[in-house]
Protein backbone atom coordinates (compact mmCIF):
# COMPACT_ATOMS: atom_id res chain seq x y z
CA UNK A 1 -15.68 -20.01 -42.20
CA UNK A 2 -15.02 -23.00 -40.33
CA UNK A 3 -17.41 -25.61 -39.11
CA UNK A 4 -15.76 -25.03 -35.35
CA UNK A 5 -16.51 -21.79 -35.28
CA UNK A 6 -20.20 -22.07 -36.82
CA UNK A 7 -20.63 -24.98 -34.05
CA UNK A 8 -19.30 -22.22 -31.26
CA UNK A 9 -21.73 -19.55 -32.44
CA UNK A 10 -24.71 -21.99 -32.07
CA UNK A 11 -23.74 -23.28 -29.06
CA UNK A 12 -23.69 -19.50 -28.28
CA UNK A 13 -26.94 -18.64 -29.19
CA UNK A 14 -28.78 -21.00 -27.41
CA UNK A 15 -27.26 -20.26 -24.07
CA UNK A 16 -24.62 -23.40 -23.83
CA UNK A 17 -20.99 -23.00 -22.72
CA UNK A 18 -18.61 -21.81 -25.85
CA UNK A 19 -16.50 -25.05 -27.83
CA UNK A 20 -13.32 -25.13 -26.96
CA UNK A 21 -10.98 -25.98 -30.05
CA UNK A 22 -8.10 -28.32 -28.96
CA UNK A 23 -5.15 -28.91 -31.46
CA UNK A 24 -1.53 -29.86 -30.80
CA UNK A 25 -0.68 -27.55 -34.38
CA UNK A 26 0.47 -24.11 -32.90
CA UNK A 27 -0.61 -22.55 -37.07
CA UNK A 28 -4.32 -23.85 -36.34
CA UNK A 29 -4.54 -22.75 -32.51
CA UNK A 30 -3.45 -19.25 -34.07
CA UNK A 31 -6.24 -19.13 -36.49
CA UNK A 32 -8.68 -20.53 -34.07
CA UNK A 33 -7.80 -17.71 -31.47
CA UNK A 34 -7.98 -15.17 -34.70
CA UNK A 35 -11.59 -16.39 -35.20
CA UNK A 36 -12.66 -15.74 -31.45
CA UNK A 37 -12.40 -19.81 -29.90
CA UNK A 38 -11.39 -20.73 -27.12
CA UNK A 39 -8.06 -22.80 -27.16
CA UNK A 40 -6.51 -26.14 -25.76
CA UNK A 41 -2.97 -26.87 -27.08
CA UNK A 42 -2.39 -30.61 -25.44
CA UNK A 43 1.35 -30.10 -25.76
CA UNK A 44 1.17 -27.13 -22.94
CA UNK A 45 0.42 -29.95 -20.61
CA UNK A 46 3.35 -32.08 -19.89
């Protein structure tokens, strides 16, 4: 379990916007997606 996605489900349960995880490392935006975060690759922005 990662410490983002423990941070996203309290943010969750006390009624604030989700965490977005942002990583240039396509592998760790996979896993993050796997585990239900929300996703910012920097790199998609030119």
């Amino acid at each position: 379990m990662s410490v983002a996605w423990l941070l996203n489900q309290e943010l969750l349960r006390v009624g604030e916007p989700p965490l977005t995880f942002v990583c240039a490392d396509d592998r760790l935006i996979a896993v993050a997606q796997a585990e239900g975060l929300l996703t910012e690759n920097p790199n998609a922005h030119p």
